[in-house]
Protein backbone atom coordinates (compact mmCIF):
# COMPACT_ATOMS: atom_id res chain seq x y z
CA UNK A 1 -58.12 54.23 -141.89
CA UNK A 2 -57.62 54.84 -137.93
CA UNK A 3 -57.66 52.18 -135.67
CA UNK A 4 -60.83 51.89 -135.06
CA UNK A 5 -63.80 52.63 -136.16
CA UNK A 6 -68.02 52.84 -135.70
CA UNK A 7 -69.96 51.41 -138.15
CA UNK A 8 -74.15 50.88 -138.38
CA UNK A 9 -75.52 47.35 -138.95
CA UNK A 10 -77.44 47.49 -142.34
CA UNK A 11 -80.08 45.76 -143.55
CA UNK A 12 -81.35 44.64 -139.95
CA UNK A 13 -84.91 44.97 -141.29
CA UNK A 14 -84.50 42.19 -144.20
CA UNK A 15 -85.86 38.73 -144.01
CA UNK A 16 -82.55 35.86 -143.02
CA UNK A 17 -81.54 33.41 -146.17
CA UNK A 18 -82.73 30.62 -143.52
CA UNK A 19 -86.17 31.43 -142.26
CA UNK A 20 -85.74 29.12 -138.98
CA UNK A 21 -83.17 31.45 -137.75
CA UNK A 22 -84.53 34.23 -135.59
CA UNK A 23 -85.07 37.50 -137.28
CA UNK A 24 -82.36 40.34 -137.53
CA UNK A 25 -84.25 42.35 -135.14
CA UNK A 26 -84.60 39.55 -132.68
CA UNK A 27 -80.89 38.97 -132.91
CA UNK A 28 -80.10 42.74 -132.35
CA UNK A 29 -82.16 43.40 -129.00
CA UNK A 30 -80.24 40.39 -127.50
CA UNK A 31 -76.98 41.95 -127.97
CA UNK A 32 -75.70 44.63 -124.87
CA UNK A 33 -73.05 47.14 -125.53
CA UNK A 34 -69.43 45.54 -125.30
CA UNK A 35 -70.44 42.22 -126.23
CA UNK A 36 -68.37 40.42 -129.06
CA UNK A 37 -69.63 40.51 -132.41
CA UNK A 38 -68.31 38.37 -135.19
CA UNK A 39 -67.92 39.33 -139.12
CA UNK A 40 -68.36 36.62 -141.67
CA UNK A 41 -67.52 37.15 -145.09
CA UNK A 42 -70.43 36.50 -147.71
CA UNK A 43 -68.74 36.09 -150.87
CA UNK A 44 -71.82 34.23 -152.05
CA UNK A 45 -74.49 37.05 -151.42
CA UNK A 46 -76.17 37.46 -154.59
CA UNK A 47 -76.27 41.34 -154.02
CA UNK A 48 -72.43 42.43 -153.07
CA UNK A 49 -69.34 39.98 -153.45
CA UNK A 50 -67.94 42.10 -150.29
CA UNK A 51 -70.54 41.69 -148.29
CA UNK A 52 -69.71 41.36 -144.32
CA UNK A 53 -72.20 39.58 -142.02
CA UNK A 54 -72.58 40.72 -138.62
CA UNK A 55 -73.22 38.22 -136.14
CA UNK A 56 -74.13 38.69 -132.16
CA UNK A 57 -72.23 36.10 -130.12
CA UNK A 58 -74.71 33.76 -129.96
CA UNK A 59 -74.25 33.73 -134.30
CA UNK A 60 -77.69 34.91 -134.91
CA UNK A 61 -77.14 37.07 -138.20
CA UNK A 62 -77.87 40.88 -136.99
CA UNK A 63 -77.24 42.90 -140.73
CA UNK A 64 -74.24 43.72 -142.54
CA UNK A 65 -71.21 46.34 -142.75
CA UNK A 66 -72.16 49.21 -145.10
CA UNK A 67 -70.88 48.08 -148.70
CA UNK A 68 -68.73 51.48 -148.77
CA UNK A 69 -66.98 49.88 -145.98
CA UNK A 70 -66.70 46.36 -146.78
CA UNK A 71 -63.82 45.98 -149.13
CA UNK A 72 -61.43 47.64 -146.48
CA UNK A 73 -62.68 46.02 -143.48
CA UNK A 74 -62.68 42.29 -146.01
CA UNK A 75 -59.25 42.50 -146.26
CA UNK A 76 -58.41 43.36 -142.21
CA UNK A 77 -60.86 40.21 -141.81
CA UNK A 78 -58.45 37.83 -144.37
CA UNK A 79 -55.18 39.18 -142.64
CA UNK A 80 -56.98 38.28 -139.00
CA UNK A 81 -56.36 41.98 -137.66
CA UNK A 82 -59.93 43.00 -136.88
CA UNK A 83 -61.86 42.77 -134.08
CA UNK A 84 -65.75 43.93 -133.38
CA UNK A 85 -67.88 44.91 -130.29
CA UNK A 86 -71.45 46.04 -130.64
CA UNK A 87 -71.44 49.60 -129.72
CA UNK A 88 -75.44 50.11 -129.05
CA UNK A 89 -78.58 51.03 -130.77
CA UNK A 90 -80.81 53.68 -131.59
CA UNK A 91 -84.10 54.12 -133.37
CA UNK A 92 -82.62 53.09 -136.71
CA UNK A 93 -80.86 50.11 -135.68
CA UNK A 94 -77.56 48.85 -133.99
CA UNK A 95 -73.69 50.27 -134.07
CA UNK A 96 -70.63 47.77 -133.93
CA UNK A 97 -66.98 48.93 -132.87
CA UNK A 98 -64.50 47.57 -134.95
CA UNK A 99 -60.84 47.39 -134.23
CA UNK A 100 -57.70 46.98 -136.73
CA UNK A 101 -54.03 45.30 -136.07
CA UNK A 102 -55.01 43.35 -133.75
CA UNK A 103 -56.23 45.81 -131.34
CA UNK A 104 -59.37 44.98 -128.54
CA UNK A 105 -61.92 47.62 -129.97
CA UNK A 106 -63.17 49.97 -126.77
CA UNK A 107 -66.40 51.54 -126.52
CA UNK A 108 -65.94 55.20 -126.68
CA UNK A 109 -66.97 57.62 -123.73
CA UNK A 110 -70.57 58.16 -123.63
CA UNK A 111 -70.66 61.96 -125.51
CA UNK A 112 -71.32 65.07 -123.11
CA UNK A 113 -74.41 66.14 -122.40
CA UNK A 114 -75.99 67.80 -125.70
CA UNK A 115 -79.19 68.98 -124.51
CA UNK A 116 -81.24 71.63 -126.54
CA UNK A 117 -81.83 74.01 -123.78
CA UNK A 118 -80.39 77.48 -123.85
CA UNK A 119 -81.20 80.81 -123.19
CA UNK A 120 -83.01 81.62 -126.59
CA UNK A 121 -86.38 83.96 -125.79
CA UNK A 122 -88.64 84.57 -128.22
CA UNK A 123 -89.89 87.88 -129.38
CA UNK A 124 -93.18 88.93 -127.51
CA UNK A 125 -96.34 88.91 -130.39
CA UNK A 126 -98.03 91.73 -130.74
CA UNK A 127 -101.68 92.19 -132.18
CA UNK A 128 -101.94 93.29 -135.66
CA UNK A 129 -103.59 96.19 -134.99
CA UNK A 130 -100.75 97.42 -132.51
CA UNK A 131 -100.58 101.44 -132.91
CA UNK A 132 -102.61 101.44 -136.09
């Protein structure tokens, strides 16, 4: 695995175990790129022995690591060599940066511009009828 890594928050949409904390949601709009994240380990979640919470700094519970991730990033956790930032948000939910060996995990450059535009130009339409 490389050093670090960007991972999505899952599960953001779900109810909390504890219905007096805030929701997921709630806990994910408060967070601002850069911003220290901790990862708990849930061994008692009825749903995935692996599963990794992801809390903002104020420990609201945000989501969790995706499963396919959480058996590597488990054992980082147990030898104390990772480290997580949230990363941002989109549409679908929130990001986290997640650094290994004891590394500070950096938010990576904001990606060039990738606008649409170009010079594509359609084909004029023509009636049906055109020459007939």
């Amino acid at each position: 695995m490389p050093a670090q890594i960007t991972l999505p928050i899952v599960g953001t949409r779900f109810p909390n175990k504890d219905p007096k904390e805030p929701t997921r949601q709630f806990a994910l709009e408060l967070c601002e790129p850069g911003e220290e994240v901790t990862l708990r380990l849930d061994p008692a979640n009825k749903h995935d022995e692996h599963a990794i919470e992801v809390r903002n700094s104020r420990d609201m519970m945000m989501g969790y690591i995706p499963a396919n991730r959480a058996v590597y990033v488990g054992m980082q956790i147990r030898r104390s060599s990772a480290a997580a930032i949230f990363q941002g948000r989109t549409e679908r939910g929130g990001f986290i940066r997640i650094a290994f060996d004891g590394d500070k995990p950096v938010l990576p450059k904001d990606p060039a511009d990738q606008s649409t535009a170009d010079d594509f130009q359609p084909d004029p339409e023509y009636p049906d009828d055109w020459g007939a």
